[in-house]
Protein backbone atom coordinates (compact mmCIF):
# COMPACT_ATOMS: atom_id res chain seq x y z
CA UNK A 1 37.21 6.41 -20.34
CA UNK A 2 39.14 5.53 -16.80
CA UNK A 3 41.51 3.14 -15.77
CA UNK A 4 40.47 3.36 -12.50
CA UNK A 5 37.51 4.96 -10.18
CA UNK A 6 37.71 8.29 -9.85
CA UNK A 7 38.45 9.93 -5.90
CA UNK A 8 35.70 11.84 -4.57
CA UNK A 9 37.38 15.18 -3.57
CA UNK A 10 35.31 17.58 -1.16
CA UNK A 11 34.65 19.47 -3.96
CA UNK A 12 33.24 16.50 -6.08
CA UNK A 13 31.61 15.37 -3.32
CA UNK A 14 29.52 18.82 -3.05
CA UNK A 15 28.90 18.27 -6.72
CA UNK A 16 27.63 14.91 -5.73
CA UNK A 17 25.17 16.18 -3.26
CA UNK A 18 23.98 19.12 -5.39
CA UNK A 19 22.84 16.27 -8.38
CA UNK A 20 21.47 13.81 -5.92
CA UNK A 21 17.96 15.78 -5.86
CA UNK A 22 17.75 14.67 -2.39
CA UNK A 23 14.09 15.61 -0.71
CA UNK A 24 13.50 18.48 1.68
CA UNK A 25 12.88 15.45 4.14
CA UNK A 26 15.68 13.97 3.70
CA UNK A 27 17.93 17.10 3.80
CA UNK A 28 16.43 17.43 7.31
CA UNK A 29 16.52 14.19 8.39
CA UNK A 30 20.32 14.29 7.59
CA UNK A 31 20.97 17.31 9.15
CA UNK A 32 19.33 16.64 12.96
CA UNK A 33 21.41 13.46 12.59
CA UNK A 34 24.61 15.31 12.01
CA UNK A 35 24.78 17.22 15.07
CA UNK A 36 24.55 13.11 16.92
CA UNK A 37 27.72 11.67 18.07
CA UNK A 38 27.54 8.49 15.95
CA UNK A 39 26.26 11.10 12.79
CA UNK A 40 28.79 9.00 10.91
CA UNK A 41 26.98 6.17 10.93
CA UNK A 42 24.15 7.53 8.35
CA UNK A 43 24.49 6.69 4.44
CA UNK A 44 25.32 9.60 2.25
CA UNK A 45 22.57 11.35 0.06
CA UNK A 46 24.07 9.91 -2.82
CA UNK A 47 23.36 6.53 -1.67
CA UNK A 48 20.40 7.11 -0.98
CA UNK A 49 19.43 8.23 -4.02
CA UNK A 50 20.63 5.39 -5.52
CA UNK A 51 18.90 2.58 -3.37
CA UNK A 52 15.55 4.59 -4.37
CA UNK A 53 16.71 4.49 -8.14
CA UNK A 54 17.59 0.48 -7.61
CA UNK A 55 14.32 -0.34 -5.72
CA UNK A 56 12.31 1.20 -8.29
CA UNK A 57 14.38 -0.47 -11.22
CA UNK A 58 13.33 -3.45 -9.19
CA UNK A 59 9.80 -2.92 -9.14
CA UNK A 60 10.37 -3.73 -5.55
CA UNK A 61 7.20 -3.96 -2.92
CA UNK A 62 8.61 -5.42 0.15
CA UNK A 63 11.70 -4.69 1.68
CA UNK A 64 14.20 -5.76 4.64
CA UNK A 65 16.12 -3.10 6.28
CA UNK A 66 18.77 -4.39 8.92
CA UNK A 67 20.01 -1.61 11.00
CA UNK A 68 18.02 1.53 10.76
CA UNK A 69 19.55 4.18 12.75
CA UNK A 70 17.75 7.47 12.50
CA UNK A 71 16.16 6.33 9.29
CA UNK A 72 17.82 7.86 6.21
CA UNK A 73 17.91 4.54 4.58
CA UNK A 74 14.88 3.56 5.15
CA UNK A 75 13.05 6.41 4.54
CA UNK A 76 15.38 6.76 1.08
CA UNK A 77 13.92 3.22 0.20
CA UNK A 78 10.83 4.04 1.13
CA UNK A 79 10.26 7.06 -1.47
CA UNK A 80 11.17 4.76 -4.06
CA UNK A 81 8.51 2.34 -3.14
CA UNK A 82 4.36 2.27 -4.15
CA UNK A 83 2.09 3.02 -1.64
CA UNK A 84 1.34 -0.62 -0.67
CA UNK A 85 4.79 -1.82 -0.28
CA UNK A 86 6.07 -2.58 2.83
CA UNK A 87 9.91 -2.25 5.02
CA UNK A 88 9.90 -4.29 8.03
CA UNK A 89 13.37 -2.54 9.41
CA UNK A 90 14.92 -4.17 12.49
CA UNK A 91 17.04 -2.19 15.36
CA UNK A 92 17.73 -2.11 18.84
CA UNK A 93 17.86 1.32 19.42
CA UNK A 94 14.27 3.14 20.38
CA UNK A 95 16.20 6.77 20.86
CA UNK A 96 17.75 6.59 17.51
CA UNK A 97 13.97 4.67 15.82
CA UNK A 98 12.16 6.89 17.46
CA UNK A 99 13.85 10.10 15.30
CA UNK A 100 13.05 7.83 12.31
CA UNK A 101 9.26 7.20 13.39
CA UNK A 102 8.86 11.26 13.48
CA UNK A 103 10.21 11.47 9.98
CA UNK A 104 8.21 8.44 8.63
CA UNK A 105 5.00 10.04 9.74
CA UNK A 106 5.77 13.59 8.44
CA UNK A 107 6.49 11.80 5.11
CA UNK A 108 3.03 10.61 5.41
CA UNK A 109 4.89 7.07 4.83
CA UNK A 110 4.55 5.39 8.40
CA UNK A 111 2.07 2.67 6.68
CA UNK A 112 5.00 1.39 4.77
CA UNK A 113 6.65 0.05 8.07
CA UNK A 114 6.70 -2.61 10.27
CA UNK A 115 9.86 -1.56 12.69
CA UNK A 116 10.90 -4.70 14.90
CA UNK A 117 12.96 -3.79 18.02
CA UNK A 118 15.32 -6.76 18.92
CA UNK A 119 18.23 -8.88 17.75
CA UNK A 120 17.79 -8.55 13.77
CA UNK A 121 19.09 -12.43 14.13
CA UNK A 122 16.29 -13.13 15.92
CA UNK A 123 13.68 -11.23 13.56
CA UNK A 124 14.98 -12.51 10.72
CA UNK A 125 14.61 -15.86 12.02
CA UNK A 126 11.22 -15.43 13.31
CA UNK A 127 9.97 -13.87 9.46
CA UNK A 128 11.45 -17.47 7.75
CA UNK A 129 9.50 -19.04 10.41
CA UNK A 130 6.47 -17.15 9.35
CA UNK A 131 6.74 -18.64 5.86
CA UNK A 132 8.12 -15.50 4.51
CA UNK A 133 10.99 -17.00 2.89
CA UNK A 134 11.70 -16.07 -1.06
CA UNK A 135 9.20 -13.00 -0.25
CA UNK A 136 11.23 -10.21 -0.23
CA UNK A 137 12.55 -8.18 -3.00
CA UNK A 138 15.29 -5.85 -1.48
CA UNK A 139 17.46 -6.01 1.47
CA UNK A 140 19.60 -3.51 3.02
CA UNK A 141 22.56 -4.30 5.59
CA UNK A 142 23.83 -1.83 8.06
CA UNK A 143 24.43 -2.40 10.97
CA UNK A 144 26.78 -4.72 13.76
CA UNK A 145 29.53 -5.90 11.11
CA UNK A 146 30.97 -8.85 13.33
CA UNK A 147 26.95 -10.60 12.12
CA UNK A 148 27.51 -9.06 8.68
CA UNK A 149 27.68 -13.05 7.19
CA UNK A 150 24.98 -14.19 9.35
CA UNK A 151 22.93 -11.43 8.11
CA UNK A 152 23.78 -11.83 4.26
CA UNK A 153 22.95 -15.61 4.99
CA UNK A 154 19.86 -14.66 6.49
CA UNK A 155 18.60 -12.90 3.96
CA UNK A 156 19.45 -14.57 1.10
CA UNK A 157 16.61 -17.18 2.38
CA UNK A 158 14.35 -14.26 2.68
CA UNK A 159 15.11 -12.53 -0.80
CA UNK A 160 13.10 -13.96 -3.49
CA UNK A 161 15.00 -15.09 -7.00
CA UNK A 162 15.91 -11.82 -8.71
CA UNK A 163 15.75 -9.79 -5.88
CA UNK A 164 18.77 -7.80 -4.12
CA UNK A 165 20.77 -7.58 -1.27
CA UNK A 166 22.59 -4.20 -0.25
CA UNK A 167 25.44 -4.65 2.54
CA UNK A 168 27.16 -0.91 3.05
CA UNK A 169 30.33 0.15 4.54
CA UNK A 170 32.07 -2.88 2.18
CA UNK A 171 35.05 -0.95 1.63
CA UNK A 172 35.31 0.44 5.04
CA UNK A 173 37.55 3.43 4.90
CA UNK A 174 39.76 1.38 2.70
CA UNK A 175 40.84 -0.85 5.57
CA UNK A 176 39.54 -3.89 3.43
CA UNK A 177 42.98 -3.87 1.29
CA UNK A 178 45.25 -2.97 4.08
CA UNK A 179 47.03 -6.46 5.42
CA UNK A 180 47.58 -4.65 8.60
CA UNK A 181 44.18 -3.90 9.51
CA UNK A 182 42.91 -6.77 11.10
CA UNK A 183 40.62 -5.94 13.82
CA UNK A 184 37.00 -7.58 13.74
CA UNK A 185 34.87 -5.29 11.93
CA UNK A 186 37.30 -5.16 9.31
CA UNK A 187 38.21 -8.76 9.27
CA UNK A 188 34.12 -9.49 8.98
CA UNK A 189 33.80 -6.92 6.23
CA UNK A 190 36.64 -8.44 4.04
CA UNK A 191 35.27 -12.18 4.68
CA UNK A 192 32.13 -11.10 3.56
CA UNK A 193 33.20 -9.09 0.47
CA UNK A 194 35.44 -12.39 -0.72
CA UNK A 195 32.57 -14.14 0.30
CA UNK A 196 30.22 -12.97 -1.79
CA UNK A 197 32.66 -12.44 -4.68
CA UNK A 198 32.75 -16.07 -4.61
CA UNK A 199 29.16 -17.12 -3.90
CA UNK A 200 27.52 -19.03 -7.46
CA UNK A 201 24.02 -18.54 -5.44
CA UNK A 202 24.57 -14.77 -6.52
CA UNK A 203 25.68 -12.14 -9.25
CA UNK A 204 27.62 -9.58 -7.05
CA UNK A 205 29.19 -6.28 -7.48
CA UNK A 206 30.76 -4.39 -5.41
CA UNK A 207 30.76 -0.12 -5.78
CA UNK A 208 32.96 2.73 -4.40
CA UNK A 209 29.93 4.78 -3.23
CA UNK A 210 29.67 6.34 0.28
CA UNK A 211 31.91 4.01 1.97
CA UNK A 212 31.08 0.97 -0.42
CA UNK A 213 28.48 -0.48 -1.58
CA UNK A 214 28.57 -4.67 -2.02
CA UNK A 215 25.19 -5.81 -3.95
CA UNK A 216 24.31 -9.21 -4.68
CA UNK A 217 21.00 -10.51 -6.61
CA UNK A 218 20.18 -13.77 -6.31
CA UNK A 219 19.97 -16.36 -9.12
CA UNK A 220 18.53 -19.64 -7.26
């Protein structure tokens, strides 16, 4: 029993990593994107394993992924889904998609996607449009955090009743709880987080893995 979460030290964090039982794939896929200048931008294994764990608790099908970089998350979600689901994962970067395409088809998985280059705004839009509102069972938020509310917003009309919506990097660094940091990103991320906190359209939670972890499933 803890008063308080525990700190992940680098050696906890190797223990983390050994007990994730992350894929061969995966391992790989995490590796090429390592030696990439923005390699910090990719969720940690542990993460991942435990969006696979929640979509499958879920008995999730179809999934929105907002930001997909070289497709960790994605690909993560993906494992944890049957063989009909379905991702449609927006991005507007074809260098960085175009390592996750490569690693979708080794998986043998590449049916499961429908990747959208553009605006996620804009795709997100166009799928309520399409009358796939309340269709989708899990979300996952990564990406430009100054449209982190417009996002959540977004998909909250596209998440069915029940169904959950992941936003990462919700305790940035720790920058959320310092007054001093007040620069856009962080200023979008802490809006959101008392956002959501507050929001009686969801049950929210928000967890101190990789670099936070806000969930929120919706009740209405």
């Amino acid at each position: 029993m803890s008063t308080h979460t525990i700190g992940a030290s680098s050696a906890l964090s190797g223990y983390l990593l050994q007990m994730a039982r992350e894929p061969e794939l995966l391992r790989r896929l995490r590796e090429e994107t390592s030696r990439l200048p923005q390699a910090e931008m990719q969720i940690s294994p542990e993460q991942g394993g435990f969006m696979r764990f929640l979509v499958r608790m879920l008995g999730a099908r179809r999934c929105l992924e907002v930001g997909v970089f070289t497709g960790y998350s994605s690909l993560s979600v993906a494992l944890g889904l049957p063989n009909d689901g379905r991702i449609v994962a927006c991005d507007v970067n074809r260098e960085w998609t175009s390592i996750a395409r490569r690693y979708f088809e080794e998986a043998a998985l590449g049916h499961l996607f429908d990747l959208r280059l553009g605006p996620a705004l804009t795709t997100l839009a166009e799928l309520a449009e399409q009358g796939e509102s309340q269709s989708f069972d899990f979300a996952f938020i990564d990406a430009d955090k100054g449209n982190y509310a417009a996002y959540y917003e977004r998909c909250l009309g596209l998440v069915r009743k029940g169904g959950v919506i992941a936003v990462d990097n919700a305790l940035w660094e720790g920058k959320v709880c310092d007054p001093s940091q007040n620069d856009e990103s962080t200023t979008a991320i802490r809006d959101l987080n008392e956002q959501v906190a507050r929001d009686p359209r969801v049950s929210a939670c928000l967890l101190p893995i990789g670099d936070g972890l806000l969930l929120a499933q919706k009740l209405v």
